[in-house]
C-alpha atoms as a PDB file:
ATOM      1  CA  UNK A   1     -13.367 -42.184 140.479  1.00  0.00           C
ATOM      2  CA  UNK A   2     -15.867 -45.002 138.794  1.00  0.00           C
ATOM      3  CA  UNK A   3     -17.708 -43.779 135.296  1.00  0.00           C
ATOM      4  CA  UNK A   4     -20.926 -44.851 135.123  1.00  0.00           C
ATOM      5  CA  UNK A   5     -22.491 -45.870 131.574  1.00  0.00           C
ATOM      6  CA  UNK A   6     -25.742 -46.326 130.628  1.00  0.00           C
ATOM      7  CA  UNK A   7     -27.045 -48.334 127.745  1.00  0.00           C
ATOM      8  CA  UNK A   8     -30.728 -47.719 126.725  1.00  0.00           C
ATOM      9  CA  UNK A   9     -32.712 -49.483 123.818  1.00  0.00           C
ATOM     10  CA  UNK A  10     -34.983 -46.535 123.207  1.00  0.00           C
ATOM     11  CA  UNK A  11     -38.135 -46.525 120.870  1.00  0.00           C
ATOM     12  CA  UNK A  12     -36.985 -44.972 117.469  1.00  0.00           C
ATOM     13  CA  UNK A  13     -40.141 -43.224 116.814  1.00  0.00           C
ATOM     14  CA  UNK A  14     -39.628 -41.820 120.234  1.00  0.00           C
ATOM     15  CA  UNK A  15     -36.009 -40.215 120.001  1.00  0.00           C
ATOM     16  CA  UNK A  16     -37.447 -36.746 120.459  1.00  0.00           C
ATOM     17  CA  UNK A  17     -38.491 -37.703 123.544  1.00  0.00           C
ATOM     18  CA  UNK A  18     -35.459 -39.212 124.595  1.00  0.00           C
ATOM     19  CA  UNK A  19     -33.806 -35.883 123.851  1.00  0.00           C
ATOM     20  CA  UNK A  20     -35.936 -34.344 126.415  1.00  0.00           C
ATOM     21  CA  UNK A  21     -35.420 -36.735 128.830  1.00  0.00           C
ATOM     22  CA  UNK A  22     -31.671 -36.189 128.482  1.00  0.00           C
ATOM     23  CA  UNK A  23     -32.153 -32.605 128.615  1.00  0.00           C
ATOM     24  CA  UNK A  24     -33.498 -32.590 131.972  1.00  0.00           C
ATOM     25  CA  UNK A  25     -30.951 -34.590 132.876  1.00  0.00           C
ATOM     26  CA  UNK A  26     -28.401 -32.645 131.948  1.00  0.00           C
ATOM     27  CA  UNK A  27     -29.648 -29.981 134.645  1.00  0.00           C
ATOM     28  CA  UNK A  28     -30.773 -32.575 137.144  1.00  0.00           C
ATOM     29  CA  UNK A  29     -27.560 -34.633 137.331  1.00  0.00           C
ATOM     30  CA  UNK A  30     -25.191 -31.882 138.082  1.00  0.00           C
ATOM     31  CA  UNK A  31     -27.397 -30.487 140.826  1.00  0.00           C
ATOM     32  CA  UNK A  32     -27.518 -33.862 142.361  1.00  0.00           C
ATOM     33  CA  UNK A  33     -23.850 -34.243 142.929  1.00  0.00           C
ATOM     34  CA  UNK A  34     -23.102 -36.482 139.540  1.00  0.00           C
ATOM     35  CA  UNK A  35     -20.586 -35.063 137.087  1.00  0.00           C
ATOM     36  CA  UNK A  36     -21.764 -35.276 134.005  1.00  0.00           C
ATOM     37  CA  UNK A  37     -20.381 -36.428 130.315  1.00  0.00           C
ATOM     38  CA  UNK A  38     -23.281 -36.318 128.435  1.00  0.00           C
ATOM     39  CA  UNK A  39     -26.207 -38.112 127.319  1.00  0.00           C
ATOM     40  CA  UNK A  40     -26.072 -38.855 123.457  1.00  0.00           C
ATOM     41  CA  UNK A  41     -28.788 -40.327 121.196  1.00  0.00           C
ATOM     42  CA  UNK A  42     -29.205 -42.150 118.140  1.00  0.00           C
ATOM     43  CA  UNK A  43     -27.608 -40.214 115.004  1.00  0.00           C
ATOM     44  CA  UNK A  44     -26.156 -42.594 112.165  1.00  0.00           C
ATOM     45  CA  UNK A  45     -26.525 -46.557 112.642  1.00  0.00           C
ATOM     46  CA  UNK A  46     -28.789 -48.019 115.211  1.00  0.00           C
ATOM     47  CA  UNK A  47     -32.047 -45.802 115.687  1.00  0.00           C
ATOM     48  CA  UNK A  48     -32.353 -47.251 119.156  1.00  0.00           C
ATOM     49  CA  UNK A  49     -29.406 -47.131 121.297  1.00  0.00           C
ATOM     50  CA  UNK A  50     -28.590 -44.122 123.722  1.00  0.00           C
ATOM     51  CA  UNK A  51     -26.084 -43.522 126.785  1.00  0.00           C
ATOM     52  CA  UNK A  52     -25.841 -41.604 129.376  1.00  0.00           C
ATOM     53  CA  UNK A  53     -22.382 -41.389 130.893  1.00  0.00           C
ATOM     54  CA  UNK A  54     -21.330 -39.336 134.511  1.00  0.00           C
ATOM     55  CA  UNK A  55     -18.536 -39.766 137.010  1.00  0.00           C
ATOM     56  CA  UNK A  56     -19.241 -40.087 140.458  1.00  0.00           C
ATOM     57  CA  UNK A  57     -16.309 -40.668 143.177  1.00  0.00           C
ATOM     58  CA  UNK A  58     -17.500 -44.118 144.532  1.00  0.00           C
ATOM     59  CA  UNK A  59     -20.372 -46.716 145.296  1.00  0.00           C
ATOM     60  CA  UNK A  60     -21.516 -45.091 148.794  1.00  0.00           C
ATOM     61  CA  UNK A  61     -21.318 -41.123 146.803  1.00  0.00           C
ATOM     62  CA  UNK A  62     -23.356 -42.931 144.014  1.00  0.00           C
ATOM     63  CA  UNK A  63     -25.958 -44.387 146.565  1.00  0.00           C
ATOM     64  CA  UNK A  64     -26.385 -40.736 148.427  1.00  0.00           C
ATOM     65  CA  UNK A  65     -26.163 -39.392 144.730  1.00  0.00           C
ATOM     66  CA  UNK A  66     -29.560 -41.433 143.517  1.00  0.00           C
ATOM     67  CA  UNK A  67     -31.159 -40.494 146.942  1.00  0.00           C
ATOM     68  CA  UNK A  68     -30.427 -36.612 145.884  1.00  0.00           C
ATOM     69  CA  UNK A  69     -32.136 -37.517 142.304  1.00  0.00           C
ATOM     70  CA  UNK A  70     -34.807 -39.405 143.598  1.00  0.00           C
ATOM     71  CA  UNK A  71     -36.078 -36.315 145.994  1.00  0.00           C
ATOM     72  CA  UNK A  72     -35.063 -33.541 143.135  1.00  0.00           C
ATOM     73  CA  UNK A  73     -38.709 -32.069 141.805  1.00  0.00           C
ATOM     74  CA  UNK A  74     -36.942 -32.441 138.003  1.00  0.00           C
ATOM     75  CA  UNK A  75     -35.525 -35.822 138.528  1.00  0.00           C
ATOM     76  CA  UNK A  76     -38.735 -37.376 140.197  1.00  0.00           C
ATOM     77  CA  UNK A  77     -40.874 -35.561 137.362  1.00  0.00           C
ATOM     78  CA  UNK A  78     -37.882 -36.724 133.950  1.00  0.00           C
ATOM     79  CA  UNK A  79     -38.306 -40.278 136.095  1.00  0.00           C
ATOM     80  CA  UNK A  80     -42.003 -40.136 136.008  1.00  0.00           C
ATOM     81  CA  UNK A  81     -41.719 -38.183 131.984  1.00  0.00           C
ATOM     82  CA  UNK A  82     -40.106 -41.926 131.063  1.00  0.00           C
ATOM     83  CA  UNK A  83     -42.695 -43.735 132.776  1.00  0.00           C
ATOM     84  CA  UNK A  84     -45.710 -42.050 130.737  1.00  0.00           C
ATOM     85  CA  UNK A  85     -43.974 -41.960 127.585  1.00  0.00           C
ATOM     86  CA  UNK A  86     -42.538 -45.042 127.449  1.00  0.00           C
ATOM     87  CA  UNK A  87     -39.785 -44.536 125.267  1.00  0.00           C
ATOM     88  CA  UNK A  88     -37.064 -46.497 126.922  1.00  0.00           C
ATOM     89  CA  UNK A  89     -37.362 -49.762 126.423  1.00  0.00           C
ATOM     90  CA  UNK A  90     -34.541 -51.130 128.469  1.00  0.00           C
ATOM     91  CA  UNK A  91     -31.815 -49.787 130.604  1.00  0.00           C
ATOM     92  CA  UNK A  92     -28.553 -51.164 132.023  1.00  0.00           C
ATOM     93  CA  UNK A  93     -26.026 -49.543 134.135  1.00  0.00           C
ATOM     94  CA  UNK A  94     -21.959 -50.273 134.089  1.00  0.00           C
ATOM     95  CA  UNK A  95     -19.808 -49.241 136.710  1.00  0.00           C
ATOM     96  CA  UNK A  96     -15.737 -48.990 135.045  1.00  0.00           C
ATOM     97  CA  UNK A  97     -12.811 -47.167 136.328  1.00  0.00           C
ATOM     98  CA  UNK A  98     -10.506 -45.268 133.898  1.00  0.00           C
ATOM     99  CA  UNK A  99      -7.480 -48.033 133.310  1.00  0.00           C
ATOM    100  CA  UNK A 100      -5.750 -45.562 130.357  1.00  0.00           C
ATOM    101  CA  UNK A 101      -3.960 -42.878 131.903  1.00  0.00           C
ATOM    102  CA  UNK A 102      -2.034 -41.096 131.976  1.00  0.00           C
ATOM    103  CA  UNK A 103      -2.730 -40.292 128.097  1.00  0.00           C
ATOM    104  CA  UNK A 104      -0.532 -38.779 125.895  1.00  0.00           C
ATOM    105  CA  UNK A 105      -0.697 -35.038 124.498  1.00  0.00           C
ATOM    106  CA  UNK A 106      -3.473 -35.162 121.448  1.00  0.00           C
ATOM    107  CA  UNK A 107      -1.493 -34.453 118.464  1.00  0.00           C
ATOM    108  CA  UNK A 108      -3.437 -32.816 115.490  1.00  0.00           C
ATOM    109  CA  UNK A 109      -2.670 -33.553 111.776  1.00  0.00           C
END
């Protein structure tokens, strides 16, 4: 299993819009095949960083996986949402594996 992060520099008078994007998202990616974290925006700090974060078993699931998003009706129309709004001002994908486990039990105080 390799996480996938992405790092956007968003437009901070355009956060609302970002929100939508990672709305549709948050429908689109499942239905693709991607397993989904979450997509989180700006709250306290920076007003224009943004992730998006999924799982996805390997390189060659991830390459049918964009194929998938590219031909979904949402994800070709949140794709082409970014485009006309221009609120993402740069993107960049990492690909990590989880190095960590096994954890431990989370212990409450």
């Amino acid at each position: 299993m390799i996480t996938c992060f992405i790092r956007y520099e968003i437009d901070p008078f355009k956060v609302e819009a970002f929100n939508e994007y990672a709305r549709n998202w948050g429908q689109a990616i499942p239905r693709c095949g991607g397993d989904l974290i979450g997509y989180y925006a700006p709250h306290e700090g920076s007003s224009t960083l943004a992730y998006g974060v999924y799982n996805i078993e390997n390189l060659a699931d991830y390459e049918a996986y964009r194929e998938r998003l590219r031909n979904d009706p949402q994800g070709r129309a949140n794709y082409e949402f970014a485009k006309r709004e221009q609120f993402i001002r740069r993107e960049d994908r990492t690909f990590l594996r989880l190095a960590s486990t096994p954890h431990a039990e989370l212990i409450k105080p």
